[in-house]
Protein backbone atom coordinates (compact mmCIF):
# COMPACT_ATOMS: atom_id res chain seq x y z
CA UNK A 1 94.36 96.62 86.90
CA UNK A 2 91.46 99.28 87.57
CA UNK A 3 89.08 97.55 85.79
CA UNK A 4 90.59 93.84 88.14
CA UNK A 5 89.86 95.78 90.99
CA UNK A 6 86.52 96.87 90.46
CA UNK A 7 85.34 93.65 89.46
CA UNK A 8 86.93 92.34 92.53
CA UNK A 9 84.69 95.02 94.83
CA UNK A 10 82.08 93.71 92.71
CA UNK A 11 82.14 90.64 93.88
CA UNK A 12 83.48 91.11 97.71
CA UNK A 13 80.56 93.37 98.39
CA UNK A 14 77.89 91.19 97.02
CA UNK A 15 79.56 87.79 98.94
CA UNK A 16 79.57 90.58 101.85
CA UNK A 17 76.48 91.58 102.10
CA UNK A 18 74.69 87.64 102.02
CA UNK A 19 77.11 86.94 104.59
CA UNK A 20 76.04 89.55 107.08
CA UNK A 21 72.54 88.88 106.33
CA UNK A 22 72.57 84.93 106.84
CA UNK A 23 73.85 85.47 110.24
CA UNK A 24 72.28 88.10 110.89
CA UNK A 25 68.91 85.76 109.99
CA UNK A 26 71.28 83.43 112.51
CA UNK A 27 71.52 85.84 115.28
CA UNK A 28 74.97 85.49 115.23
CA UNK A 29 75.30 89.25 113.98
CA UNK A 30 76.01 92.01 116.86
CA UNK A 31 73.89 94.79 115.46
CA UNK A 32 75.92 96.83 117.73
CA UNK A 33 79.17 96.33 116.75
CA UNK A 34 78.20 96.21 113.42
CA UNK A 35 76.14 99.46 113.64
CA UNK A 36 79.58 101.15 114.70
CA UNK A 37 81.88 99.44 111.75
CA UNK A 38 79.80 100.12 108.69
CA UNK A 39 80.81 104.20 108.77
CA UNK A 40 84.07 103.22 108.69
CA UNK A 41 83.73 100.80 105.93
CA UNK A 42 82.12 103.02 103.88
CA UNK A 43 84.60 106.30 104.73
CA UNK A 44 87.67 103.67 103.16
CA UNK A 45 85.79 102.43 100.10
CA UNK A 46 84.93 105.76 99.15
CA UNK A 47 88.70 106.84 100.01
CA UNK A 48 90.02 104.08 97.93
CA UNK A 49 87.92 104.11 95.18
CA UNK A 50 89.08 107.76 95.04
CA UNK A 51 92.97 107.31 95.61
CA UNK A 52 92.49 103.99 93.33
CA UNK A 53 91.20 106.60 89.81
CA UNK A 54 94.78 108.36 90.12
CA UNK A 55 97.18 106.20 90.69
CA UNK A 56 98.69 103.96 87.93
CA UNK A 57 98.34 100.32 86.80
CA UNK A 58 101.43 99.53 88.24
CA UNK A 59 101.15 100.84 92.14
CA UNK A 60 97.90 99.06 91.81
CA UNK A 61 99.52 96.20 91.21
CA UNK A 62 102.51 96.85 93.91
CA UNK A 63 99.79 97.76 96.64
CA UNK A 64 97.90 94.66 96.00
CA UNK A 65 100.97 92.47 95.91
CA UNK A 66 101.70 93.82 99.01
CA UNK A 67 98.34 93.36 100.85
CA UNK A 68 98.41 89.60 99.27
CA UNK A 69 101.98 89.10 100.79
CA UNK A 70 100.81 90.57 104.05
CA UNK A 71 97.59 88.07 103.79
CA UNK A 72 99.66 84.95 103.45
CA UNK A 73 102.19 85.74 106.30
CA UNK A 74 99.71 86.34 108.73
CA UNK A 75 97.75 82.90 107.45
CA UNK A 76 100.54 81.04 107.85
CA UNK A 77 101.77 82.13 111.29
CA UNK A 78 97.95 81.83 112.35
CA UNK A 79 98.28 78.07 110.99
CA UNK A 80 101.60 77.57 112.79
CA UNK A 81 100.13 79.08 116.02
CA UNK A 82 97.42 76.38 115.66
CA UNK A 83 99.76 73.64 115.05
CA UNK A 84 102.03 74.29 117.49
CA UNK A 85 98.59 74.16 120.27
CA UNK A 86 97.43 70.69 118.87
């Protein structure tokens, strides 16, 4: 699971960082707001990177079950608010 989530950061930060630099090449990029976010982004990486080295395989696995879980139920009442306006 450690190794799973690593990779994963891997690849989130890279898909991250094009992201925010094709729109900020768009000027659709606040500089502002994003100015004020990245200190926070980079105080919980470096928090769960830490907390992620000593806790087990298995809370891994709950915590990201969880998070998924928590992803899909707000998708899907975010879908059914957009239905529901149509």
């Amino acid at each position: 699971m450690h190794i799973a989530i690593g990779t994963s950061f891997g690849v989130m930060l890279i898909n991250n960082i094009n992201a925010a630099r094709h729109h900020y090449k768009s000027n659709n990029l606040d500089m502002n707001i994003f100015k004020k976010i990245v200190p926070f982004l980079i105080i919980g990486v470096a928090i769960s990177i830490a907390l992620s080295s000593y806790l087990s395989s298995d809370i891994l696995q709950s915590i990201f079950i969880i998070i998924i879980f928590y992803i899909m139920v707000k998708f899907l009442i975010r879908l059914r608010k957009c239905n529901n306006i149509n």
